[in-house]
N, C-alpha and C. Protein backbone atom coordinates (compact mmCIF):
# COMPACT_ATOMS: atom_id res chain seq x y z
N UNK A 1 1.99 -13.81 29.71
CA UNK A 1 2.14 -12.90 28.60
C UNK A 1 3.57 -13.01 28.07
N UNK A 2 3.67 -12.88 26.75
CA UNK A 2 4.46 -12.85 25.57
C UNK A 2 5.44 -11.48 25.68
N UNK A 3 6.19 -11.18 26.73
CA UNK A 3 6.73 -9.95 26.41
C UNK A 3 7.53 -9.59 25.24
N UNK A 4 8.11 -10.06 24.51
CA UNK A 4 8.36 -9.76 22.87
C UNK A 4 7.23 -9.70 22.41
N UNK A 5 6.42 -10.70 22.25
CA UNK A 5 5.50 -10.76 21.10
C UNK A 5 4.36 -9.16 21.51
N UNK A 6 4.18 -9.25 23.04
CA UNK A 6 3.45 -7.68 23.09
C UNK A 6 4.11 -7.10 22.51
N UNK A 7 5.36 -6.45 22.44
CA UNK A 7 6.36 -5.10 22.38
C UNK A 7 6.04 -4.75 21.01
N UNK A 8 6.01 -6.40 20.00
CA UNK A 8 6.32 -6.45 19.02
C UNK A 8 4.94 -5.61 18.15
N UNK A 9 3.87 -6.37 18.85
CA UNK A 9 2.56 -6.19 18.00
C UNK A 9 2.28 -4.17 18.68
N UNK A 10 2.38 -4.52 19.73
CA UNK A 10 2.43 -2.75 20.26
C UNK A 10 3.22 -2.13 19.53
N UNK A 11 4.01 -2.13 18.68
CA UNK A 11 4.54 -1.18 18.15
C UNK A 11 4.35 -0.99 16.29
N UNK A 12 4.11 -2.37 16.22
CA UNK A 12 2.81 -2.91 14.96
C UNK A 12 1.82 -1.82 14.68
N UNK A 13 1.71 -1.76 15.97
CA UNK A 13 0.24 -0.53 16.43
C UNK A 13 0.34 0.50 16.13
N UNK A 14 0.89 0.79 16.70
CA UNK A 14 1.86 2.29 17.20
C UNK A 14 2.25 3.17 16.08
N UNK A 15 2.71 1.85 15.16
CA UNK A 15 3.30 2.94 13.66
C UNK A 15 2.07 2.38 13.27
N UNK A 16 1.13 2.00 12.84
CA UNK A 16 0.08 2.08 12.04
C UNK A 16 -0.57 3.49 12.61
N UNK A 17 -0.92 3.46 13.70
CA UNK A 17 -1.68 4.83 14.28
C UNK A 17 -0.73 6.28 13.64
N UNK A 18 0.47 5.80 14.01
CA UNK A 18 1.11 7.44 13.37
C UNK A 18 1.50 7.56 11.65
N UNK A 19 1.25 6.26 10.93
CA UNK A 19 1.29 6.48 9.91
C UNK A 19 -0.06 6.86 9.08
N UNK A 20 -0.95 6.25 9.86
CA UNK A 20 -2.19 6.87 9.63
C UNK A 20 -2.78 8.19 9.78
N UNK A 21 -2.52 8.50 11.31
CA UNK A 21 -2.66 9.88 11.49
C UNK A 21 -2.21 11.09 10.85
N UNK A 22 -0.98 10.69 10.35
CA UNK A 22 0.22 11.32 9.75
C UNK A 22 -0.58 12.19 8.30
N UNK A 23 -1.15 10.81 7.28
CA UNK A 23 -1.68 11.07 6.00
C UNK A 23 -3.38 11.74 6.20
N UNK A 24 -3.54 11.28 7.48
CA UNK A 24 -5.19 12.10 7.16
C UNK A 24 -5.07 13.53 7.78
N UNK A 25 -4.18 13.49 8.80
CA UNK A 25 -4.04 15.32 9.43
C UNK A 25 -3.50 16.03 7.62
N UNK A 26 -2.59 15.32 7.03
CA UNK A 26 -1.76 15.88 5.86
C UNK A 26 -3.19 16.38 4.94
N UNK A 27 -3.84 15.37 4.40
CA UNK A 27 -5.04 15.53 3.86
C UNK A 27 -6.10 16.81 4.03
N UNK A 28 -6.38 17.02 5.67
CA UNK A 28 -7.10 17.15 5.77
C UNK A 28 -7.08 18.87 5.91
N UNK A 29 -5.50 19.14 6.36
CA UNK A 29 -4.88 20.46 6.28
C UNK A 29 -4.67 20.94 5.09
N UNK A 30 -4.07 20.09 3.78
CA UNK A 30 -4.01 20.90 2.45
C UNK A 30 -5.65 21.03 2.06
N UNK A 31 -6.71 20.15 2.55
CA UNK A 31 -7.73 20.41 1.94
C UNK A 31 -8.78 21.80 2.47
N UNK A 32 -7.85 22.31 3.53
CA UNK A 32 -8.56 23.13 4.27
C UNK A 32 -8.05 24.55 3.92
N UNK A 33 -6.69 24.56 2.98
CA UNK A 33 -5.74 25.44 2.84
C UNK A 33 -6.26 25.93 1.56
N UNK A 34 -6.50 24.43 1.25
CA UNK A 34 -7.10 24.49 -0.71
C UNK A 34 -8.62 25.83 -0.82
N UNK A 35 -9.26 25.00 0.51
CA UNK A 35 -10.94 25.48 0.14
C UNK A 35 -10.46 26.73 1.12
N UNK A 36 -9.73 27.46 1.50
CA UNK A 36 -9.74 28.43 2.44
C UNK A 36 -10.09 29.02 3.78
N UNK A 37 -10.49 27.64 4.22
CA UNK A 37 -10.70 27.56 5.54
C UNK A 37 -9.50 27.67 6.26
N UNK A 38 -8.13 27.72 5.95
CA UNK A 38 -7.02 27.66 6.90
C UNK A 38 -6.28 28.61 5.39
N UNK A 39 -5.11 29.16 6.40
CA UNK A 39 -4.10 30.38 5.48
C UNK A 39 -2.94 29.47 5.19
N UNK A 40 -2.41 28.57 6.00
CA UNK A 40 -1.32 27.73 5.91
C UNK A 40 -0.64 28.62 6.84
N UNK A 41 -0.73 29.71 7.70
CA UNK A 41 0.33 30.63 8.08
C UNK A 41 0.06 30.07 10.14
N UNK A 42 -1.05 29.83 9.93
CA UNK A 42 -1.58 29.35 11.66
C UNK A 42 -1.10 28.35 12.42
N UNK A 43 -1.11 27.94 13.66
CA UNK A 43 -1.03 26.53 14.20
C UNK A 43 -2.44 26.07 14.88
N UNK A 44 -3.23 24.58 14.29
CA UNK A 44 -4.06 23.98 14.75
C UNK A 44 -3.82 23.37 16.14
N UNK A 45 -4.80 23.44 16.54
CA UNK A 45 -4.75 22.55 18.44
C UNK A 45 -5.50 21.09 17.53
N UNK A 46 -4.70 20.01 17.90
CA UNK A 46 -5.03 18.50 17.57
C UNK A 46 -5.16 17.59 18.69
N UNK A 47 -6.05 16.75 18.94
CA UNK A 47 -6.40 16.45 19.88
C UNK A 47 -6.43 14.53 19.31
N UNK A 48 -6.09 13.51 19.96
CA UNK A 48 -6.15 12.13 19.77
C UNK A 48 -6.38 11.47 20.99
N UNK A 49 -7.84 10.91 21.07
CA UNK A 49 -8.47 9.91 21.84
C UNK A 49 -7.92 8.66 21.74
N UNK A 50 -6.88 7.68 22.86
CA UNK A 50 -6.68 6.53 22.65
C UNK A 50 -8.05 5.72 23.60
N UNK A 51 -8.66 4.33 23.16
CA UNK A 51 -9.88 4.00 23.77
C UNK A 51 -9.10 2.49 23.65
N UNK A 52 -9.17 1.54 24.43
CA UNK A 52 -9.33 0.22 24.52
C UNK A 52 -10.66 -0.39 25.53
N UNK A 53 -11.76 -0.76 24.93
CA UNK A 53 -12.61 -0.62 25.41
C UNK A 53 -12.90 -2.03 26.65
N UNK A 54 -11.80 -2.98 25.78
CA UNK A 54 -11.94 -4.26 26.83
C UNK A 54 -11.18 -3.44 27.89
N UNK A 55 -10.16 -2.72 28.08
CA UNK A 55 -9.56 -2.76 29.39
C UNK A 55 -10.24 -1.57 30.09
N UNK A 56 -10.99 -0.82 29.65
CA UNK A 56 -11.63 0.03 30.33
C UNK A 56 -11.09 1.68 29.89
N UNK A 57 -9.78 1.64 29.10
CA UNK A 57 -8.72 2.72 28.66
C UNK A 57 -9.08 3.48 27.95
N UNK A 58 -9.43 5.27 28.19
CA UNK A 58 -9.87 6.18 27.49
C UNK A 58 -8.68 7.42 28.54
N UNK A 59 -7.68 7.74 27.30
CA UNK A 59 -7.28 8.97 27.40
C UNK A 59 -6.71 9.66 26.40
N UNK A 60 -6.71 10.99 26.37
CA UNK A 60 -6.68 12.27 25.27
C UNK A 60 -4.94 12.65 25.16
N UNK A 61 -4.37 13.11 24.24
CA UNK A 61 -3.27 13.19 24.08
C UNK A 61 -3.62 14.33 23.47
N UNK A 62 -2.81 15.87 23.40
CA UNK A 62 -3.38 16.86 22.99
C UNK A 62 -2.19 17.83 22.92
N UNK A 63 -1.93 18.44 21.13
CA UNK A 63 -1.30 18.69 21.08
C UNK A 63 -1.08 19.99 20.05
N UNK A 64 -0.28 20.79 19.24
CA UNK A 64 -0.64 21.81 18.53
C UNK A 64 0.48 21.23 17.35
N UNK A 65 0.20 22.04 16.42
CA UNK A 65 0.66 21.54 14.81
C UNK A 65 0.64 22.81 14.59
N UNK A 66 2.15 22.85 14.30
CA UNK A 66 2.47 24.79 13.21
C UNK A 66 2.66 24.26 12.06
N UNK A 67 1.94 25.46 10.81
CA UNK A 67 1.85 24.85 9.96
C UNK A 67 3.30 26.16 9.42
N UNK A 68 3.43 27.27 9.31
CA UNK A 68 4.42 27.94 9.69
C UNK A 68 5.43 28.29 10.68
């Protein structure tokens, strides 16, 4: 194994996942604020499943988001 070239593409990863996550939690909170399902004043419990299914890898990362 490629230890640069892992580090490199792992982190390739890494910000794709949090730049992604980033815009759909954003999305998905103003759209909830919009239709009134959320006050904007609360904090959500957020929860992210990492899975790699060739290596067998399933674990939960779990966390809370104040929106005030």
């Amino acid at each position: 194994m490629d230890e640069e070239v892992f580090n490199m593409t792992l982190r390739k990863f890494l910000k794709n996942v949090g730049i992604t996550s980033q815009r759909e939690i954003e999305g998905a909170v103003r759209a909830a604020i919009e239709s009134g399902k959320l006050s904007g004043e609360e904090s959500i419990e957020a929860k992210v499943t990492l899975s790699i299914e060739s290596l067998g890898l399933s674990t939960d990362v779990n966390g809370k988001i104040d929106l005030k």
